[in-house]
N, C-alpha and C. Protein backbone atom coordinates (compact mmCIF):
# COMPACT_ATOMS: atom_id res chain seq x y z
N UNK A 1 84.47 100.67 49.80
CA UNK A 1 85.39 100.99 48.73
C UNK A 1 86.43 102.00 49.19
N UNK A 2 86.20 102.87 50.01
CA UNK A 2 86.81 104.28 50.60
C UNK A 2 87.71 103.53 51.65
N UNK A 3 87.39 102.87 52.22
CA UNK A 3 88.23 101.90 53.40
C UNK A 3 89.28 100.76 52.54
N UNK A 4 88.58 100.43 51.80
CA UNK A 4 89.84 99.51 50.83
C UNK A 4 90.79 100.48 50.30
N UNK A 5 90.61 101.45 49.86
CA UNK A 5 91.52 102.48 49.15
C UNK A 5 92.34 102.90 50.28
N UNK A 6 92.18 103.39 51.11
CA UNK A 6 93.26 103.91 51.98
C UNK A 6 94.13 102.74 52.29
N UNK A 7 93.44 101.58 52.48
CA UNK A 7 94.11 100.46 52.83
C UNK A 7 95.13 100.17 51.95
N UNK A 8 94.84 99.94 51.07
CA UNK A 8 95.71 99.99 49.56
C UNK A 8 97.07 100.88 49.65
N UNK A 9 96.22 102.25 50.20
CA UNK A 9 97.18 103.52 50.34
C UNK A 9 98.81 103.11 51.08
N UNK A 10 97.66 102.84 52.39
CA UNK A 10 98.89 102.53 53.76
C UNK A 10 99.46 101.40 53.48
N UNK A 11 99.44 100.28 53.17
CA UNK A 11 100.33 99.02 52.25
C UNK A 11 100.80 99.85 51.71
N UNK A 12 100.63 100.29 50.64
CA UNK A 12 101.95 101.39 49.42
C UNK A 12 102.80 101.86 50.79
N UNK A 13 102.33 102.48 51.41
CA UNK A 13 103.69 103.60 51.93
C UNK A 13 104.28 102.68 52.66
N UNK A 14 103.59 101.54 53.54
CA UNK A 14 104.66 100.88 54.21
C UNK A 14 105.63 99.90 53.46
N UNK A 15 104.79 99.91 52.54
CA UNK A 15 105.94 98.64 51.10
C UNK A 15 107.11 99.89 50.82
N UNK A 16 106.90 101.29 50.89
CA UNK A 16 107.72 102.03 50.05
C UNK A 16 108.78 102.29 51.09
N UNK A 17 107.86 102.71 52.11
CA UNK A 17 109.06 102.76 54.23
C UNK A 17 110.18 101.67 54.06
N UNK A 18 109.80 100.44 53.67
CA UNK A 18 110.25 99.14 53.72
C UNK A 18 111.17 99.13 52.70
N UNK A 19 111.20 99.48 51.65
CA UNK A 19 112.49 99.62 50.63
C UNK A 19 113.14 100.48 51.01
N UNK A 20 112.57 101.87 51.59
CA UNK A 20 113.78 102.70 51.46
C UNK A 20 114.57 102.54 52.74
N UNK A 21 114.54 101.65 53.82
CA UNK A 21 114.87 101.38 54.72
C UNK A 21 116.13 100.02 54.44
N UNK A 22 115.50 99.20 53.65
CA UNK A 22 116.13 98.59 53.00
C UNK A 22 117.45 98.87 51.76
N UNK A 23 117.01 99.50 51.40
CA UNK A 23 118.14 100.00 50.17
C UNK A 23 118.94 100.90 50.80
N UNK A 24 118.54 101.63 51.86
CA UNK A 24 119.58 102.69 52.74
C UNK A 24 120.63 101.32 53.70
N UNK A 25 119.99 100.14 53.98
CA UNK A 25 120.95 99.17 54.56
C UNK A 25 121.87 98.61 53.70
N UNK A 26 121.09 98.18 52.51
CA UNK A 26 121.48 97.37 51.32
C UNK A 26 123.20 98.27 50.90
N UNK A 27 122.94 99.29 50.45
CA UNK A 27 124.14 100.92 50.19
C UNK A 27 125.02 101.37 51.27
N UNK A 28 124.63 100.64 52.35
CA UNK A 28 125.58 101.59 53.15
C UNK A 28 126.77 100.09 53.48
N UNK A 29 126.36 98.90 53.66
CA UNK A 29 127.28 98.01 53.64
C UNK A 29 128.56 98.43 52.90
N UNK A 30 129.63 98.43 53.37
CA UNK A 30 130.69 98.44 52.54
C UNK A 30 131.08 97.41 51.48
N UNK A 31 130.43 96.02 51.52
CA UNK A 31 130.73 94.95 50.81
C UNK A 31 130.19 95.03 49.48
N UNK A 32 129.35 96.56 49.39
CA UNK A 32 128.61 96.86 48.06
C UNK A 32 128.48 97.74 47.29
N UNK A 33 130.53 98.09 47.78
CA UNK A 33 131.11 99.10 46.85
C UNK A 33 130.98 99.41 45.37
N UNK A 34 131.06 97.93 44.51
CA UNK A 34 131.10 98.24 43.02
C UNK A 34 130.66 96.64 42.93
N UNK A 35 129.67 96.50 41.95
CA UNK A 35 129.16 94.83 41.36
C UNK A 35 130.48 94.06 40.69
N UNK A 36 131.22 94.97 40.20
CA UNK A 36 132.28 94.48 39.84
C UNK A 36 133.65 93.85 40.01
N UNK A 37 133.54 94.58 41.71
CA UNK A 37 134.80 94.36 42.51
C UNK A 37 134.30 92.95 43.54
N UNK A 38 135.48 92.34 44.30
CA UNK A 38 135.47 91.60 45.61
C UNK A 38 134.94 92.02 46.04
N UNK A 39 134.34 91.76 47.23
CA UNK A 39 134.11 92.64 48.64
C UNK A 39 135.61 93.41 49.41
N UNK A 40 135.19 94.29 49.37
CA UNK A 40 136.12 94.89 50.59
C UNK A 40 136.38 95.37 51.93
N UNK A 41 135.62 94.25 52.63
CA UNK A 41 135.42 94.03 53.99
C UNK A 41 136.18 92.63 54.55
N UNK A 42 135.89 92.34 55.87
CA UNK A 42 136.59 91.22 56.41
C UNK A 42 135.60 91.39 57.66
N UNK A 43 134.88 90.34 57.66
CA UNK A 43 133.84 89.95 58.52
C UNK A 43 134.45 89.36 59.60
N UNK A 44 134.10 89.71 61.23
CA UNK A 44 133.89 88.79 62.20
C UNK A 44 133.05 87.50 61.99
N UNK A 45 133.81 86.47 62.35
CA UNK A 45 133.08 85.31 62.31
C UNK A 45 131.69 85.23 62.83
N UNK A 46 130.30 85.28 62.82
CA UNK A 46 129.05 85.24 63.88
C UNK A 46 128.44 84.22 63.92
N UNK A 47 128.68 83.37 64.52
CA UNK A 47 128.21 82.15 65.18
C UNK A 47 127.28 81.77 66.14
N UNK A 48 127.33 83.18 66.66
CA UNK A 48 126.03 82.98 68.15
C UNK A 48 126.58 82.31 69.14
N UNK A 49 128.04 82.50 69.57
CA UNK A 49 128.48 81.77 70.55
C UNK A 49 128.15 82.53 71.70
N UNK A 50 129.10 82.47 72.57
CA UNK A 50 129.50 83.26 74.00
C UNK A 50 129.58 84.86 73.54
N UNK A 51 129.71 85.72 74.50
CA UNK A 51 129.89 86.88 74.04
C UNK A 51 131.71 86.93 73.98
N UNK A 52 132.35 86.30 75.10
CA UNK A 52 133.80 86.51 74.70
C UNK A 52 134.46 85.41 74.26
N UNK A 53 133.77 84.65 73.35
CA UNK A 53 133.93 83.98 72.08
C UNK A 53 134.32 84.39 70.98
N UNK A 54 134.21 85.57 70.81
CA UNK A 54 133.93 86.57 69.34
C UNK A 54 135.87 86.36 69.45
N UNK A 55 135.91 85.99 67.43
CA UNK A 55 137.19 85.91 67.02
C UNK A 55 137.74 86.94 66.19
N UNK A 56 138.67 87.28 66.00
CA UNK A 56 139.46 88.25 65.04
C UNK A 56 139.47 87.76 63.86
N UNK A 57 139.22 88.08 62.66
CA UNK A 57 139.59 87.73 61.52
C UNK A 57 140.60 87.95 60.53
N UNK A 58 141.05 89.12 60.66
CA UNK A 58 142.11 89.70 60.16
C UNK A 58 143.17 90.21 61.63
N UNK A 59 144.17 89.24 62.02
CA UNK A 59 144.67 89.45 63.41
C UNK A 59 146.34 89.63 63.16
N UNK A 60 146.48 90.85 61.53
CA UNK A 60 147.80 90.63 61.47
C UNK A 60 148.52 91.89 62.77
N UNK A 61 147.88 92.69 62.91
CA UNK A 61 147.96 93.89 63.78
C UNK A 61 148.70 94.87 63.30
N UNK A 62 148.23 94.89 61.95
CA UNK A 62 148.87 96.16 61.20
C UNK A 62 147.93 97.16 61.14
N UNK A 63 148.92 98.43 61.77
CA UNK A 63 148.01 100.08 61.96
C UNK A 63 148.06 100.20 60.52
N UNK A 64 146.75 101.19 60.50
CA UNK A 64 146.46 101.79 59.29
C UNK A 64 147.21 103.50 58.87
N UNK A 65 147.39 103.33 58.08
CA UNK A 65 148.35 105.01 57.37
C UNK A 65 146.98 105.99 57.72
N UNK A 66 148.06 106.96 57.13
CA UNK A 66 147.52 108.47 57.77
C UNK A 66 146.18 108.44 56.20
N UNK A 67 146.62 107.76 54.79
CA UNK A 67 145.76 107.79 54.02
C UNK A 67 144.55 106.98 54.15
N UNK A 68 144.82 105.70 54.85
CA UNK A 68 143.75 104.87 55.04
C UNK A 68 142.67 105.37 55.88
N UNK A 69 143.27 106.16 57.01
CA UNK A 69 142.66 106.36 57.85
C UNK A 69 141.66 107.88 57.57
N UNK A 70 141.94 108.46 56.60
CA UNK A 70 141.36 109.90 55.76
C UNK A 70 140.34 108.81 54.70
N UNK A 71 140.67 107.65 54.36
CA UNK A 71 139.38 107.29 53.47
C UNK A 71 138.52 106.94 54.45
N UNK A 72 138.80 105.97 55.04
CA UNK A 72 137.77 105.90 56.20
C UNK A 72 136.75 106.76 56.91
N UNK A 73 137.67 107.84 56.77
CA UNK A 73 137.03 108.82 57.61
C UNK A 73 135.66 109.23 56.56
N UNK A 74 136.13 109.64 55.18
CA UNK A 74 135.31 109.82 54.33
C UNK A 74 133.84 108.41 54.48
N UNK A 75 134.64 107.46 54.15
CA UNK A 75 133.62 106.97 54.04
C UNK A 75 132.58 106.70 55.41
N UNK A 76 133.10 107.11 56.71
CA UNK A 76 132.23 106.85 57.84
C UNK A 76 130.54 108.12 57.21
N UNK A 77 131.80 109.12 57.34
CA UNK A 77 131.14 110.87 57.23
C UNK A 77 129.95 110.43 55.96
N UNK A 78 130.28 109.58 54.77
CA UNK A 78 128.99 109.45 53.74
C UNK A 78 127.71 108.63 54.08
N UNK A 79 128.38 107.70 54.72
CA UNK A 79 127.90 106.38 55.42
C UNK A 79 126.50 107.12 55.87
N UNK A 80 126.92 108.04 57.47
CA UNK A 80 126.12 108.66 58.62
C UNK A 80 125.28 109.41 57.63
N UNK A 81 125.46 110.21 56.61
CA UNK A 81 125.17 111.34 55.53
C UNK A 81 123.63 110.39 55.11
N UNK A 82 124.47 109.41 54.32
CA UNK A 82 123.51 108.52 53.60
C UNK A 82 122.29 107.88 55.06
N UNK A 83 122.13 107.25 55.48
CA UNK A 83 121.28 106.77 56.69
C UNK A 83 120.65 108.21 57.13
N UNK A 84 121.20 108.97 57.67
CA UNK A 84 120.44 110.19 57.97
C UNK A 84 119.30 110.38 56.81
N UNK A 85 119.88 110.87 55.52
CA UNK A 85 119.14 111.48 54.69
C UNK A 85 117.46 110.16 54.76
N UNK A 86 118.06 109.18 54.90
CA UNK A 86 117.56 107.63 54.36
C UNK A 86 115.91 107.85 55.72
N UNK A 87 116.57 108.35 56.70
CA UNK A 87 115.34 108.36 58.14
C UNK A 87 114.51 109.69 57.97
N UNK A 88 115.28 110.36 57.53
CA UNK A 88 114.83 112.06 57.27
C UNK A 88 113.53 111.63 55.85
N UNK A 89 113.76 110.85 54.80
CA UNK A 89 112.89 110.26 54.14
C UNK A 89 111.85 109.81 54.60
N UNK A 90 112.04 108.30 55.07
CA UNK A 90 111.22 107.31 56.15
C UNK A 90 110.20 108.52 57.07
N UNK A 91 111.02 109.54 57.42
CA UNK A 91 110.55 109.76 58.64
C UNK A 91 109.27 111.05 57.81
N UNK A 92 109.35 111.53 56.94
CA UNK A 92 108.58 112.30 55.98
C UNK A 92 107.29 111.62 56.01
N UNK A 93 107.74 110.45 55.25
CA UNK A 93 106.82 109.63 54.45
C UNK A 93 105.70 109.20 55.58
N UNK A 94 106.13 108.82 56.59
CA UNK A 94 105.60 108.82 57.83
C UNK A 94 104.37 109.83 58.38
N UNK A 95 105.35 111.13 58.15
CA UNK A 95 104.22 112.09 58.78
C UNK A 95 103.31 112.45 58.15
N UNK A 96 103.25 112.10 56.62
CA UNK A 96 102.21 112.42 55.68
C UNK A 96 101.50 111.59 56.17
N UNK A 97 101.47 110.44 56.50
CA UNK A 97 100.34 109.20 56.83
C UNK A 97 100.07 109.64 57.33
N UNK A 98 100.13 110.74 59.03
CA UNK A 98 99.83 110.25 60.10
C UNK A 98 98.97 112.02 59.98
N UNK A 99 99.33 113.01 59.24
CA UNK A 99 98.98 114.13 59.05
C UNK A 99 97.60 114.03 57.65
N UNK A 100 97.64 113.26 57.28
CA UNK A 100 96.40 112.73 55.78
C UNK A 100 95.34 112.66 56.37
N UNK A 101 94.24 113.75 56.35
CA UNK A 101 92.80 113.76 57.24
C UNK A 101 92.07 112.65 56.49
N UNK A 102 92.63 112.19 54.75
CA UNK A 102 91.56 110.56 54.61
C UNK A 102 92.44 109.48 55.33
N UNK A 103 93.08 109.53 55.59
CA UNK A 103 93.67 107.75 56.46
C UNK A 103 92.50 107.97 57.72
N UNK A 104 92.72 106.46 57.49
CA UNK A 104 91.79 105.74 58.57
C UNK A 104 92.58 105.69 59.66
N UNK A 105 91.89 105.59 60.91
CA UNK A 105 92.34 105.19 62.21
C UNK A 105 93.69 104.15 62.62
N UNK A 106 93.43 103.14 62.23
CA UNK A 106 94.55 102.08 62.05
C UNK A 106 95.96 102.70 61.37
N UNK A 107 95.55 103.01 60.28
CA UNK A 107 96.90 103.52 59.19
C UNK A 107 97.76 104.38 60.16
N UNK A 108 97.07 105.50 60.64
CA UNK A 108 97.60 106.52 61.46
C UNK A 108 98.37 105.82 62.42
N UNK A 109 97.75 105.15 63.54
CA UNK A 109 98.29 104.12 64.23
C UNK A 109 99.37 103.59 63.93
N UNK A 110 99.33 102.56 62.71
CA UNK A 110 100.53 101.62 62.44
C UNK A 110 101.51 102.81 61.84
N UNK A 111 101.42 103.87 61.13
CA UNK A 111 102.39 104.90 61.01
C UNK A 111 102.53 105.73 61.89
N UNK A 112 102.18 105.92 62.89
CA UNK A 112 102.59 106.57 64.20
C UNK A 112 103.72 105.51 65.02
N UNK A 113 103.10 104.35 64.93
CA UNK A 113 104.49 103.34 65.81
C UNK A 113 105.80 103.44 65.08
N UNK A 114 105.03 103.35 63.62
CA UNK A 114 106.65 103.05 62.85
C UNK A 114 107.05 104.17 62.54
N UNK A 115 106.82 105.42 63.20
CA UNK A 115 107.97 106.43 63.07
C UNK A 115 108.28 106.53 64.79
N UNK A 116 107.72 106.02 65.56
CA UNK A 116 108.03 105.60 66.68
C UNK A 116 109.52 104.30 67.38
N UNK A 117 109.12 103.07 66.23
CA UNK A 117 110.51 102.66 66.29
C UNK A 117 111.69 103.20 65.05
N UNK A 118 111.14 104.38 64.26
CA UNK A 118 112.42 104.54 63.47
C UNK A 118 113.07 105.37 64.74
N UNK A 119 112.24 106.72 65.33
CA UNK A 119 112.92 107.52 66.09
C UNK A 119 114.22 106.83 67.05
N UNK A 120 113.46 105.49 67.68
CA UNK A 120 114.48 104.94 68.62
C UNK A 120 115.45 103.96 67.73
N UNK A 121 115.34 103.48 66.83
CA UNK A 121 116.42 103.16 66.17
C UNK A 121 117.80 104.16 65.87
N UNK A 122 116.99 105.54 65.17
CA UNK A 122 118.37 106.73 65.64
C UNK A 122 118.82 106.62 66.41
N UNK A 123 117.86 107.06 67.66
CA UNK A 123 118.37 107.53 68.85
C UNK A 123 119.64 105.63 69.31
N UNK A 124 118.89 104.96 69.01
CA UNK A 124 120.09 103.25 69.26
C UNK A 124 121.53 103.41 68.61
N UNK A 125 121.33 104.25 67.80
CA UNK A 125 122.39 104.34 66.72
C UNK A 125 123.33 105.30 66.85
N UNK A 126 123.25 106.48 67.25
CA UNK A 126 123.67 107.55 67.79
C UNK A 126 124.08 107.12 69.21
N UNK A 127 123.31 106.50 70.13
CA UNK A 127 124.24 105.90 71.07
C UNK A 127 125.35 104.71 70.96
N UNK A 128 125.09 103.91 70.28
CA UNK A 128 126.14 103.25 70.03
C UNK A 128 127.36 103.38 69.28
N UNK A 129 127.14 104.08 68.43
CA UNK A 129 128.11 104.91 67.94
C UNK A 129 129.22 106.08 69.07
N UNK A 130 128.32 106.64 69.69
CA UNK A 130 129.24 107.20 70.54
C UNK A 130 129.71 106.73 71.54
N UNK A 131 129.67 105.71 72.18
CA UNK A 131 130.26 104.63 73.17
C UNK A 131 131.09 104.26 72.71
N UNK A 132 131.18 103.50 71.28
CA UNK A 132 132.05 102.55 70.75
C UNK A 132 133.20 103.61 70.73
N UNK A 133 132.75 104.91 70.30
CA UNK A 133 134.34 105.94 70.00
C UNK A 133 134.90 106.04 71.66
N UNK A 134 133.99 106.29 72.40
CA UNK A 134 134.64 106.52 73.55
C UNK A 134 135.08 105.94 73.98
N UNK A 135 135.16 104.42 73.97
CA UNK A 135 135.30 103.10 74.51
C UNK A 135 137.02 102.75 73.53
N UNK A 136 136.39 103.18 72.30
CA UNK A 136 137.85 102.27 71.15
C UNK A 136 138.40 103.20 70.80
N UNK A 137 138.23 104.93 70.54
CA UNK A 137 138.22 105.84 70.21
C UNK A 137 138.38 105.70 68.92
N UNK A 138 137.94 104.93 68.09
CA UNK A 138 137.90 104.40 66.54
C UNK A 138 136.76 105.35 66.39
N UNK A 139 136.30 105.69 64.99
CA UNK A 139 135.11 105.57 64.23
C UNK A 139 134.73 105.09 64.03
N UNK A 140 133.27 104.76 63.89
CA UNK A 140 132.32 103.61 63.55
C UNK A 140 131.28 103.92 63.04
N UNK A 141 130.28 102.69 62.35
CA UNK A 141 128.68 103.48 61.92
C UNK A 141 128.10 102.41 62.38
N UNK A 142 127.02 102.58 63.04
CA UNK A 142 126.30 101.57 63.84
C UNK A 142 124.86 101.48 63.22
N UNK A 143 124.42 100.46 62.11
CA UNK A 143 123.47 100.33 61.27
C UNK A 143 122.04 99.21 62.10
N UNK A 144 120.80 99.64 62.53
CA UNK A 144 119.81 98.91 62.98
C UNK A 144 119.00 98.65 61.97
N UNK A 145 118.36 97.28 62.13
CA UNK A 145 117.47 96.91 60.76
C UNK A 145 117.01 95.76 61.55
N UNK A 146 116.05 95.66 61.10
CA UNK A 146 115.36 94.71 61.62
C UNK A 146 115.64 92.96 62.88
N UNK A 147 115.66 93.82 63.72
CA UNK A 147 116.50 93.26 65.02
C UNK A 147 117.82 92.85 64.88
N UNK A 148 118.62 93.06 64.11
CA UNK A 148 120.17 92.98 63.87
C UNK A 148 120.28 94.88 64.03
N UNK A 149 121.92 94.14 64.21
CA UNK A 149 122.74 95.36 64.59
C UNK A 149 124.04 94.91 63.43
N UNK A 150 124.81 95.40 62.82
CA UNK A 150 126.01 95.88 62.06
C UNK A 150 126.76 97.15 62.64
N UNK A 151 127.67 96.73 62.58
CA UNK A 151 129.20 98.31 63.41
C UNK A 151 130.13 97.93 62.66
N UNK A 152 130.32 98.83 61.77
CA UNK A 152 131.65 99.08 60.85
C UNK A 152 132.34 100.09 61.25
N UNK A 153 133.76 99.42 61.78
CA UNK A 153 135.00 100.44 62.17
C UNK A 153 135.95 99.99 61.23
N UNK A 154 136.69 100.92 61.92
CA UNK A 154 137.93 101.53 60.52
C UNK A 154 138.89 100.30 60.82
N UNK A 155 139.73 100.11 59.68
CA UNK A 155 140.78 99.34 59.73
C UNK A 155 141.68 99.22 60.85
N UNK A 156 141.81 98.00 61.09
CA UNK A 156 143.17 98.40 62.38
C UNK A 156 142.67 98.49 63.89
N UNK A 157 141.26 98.75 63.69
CA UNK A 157 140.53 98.80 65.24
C UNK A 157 140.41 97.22 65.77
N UNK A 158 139.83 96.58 65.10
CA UNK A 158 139.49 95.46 66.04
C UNK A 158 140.51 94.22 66.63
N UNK A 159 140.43 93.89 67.78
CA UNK A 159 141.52 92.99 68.00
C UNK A 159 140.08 92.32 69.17
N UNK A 160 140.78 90.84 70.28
CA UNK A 160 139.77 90.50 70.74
C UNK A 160 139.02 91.69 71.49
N UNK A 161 139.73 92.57 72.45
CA UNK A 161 139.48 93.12 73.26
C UNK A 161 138.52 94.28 72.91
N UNK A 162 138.26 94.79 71.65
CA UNK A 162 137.65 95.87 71.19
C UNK A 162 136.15 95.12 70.90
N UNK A 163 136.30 93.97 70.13
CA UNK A 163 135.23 92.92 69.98
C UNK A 163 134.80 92.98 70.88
N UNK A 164 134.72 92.27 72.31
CA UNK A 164 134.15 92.22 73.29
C UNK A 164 133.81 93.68 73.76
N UNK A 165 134.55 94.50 73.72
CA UNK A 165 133.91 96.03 73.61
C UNK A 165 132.52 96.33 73.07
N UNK A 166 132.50 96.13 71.76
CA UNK A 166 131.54 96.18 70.68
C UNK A 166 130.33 95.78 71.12
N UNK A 167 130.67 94.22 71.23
CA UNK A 167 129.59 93.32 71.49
C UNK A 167 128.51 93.85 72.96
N UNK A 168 129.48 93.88 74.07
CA UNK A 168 128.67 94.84 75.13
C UNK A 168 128.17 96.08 75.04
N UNK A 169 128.89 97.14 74.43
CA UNK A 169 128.19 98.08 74.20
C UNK A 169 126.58 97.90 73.69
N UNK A 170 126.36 97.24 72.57
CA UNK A 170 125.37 97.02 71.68
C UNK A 170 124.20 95.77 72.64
N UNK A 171 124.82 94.64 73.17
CA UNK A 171 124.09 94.06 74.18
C UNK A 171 123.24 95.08 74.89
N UNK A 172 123.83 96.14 75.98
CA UNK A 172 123.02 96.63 76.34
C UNK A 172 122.21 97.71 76.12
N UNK A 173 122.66 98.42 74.97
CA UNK A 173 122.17 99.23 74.55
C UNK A 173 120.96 99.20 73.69
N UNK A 174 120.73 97.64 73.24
CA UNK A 174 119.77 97.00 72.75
C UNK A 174 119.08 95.92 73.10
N UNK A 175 119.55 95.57 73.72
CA UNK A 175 118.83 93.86 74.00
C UNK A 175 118.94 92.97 73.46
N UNK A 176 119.30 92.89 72.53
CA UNK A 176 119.57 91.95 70.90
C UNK A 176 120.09 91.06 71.42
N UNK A 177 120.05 89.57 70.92
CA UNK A 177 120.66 88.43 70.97
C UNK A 177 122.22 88.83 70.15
N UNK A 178 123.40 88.23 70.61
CA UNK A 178 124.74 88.07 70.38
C UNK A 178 125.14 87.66 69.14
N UNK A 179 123.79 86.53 68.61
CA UNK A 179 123.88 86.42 66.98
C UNK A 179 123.43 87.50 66.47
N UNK A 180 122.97 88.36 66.46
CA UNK A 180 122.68 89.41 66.13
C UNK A 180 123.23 90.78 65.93
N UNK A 181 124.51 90.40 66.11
CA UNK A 181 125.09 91.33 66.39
C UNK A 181 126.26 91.37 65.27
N UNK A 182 126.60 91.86 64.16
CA UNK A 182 127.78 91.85 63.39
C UNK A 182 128.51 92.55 63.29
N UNK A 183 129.88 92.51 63.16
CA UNK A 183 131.08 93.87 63.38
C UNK A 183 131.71 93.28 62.12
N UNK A 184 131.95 94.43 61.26
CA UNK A 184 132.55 94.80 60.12
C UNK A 184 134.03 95.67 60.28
N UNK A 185 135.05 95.26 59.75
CA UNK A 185 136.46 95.57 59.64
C UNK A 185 136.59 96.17 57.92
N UNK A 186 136.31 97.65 57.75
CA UNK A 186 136.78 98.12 56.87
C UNK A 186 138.26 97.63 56.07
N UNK A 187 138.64 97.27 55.18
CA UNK A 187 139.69 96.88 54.66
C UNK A 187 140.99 97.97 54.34
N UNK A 188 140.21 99.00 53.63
CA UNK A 188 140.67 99.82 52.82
C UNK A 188 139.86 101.63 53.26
């Protein structure tokens, strides 16, 4: 009965790890500004082709204003804010499992790995993020979730050559298959 209960326990926290991991991805998309509005993004096509396959979608090559480029900024700065706070959670919820003298052996375990791949998901994220600036000198937020990758840069950044930027950076910095990989073009 004492072994079913914890069991019970560790399902709860990983069902709860699992939403809030989720709803921190779900919120930080830009396409899920307001239920009410369009989307306000413009997706790279992802097809899973070649790596220098990857197409432009919006290829009028208009720079962004000094205002566009101050929302952006905002919204990168809430973006990183929001996901941080979102792992700083995850990563709590975590150590209670793994610090709880009733969890069983296993529980500890499977919540010891999974604050094990959240850690390196940061740490994936924080590197790719800072390549991509150094590389495009754009801003970006580089979102990991369950073997996909998402990189949302600011308006005006992407053309082919930054794409193929993107795409390598994140290739090796992860391993991830090329379908796997999505780049987001802030609109606004």
């Amino acid at each position: 009965m004492v072994v079913r209960k914890r069991q019970i326990i560790a399902a709860a926290l990983v069902l709860a790890l699992g939403s809030a991991v989720f709803i921190n991805w779900y919120y930080n998309r830009p396409s899920v500004k307001n239920a009410n509005t369009r989307p306000s993004v413009e997706e790279v096509e992802n097809t899973g082709g070649n790596l220098g396959d990857a197409k432009l979608v919006n290829s009028s090559g208009v720079s962004e204003s000094a205002a566009a480029s101050g929302k952006s900024g905002d919204y990168f700065a809430s973006a990183k804010l929001r996901r941080s706070s979102a792992h700083d959670e995850a990563a709590e919820i975590l150590n209670k499992v793994i610090k709880d003298s009733s969890s069983d052996p296993a529980t500890v375990k499977e919540a010891a790995d999974a604050l094990k791949a959240l850690s390196n998901a940061v740490k994936l994220e924080g590197d790719i993020e800072s390549l991509i600036k150094a590389k495009t000198g754009s801003e970006c937020v580089a979102i990991i979730n369950n073997g996909t990758v998402e990189v949302i840069v600011a308006k005006g950044t992407l053309n082919d050559t930054v794409i193929l930027q993107i795409k390598e950076i994140v290739l090796k910095q992860t391993g991830f298959s090329a379908e796997n990989i999505t780049i987001v073009e802030l609109s606004s």
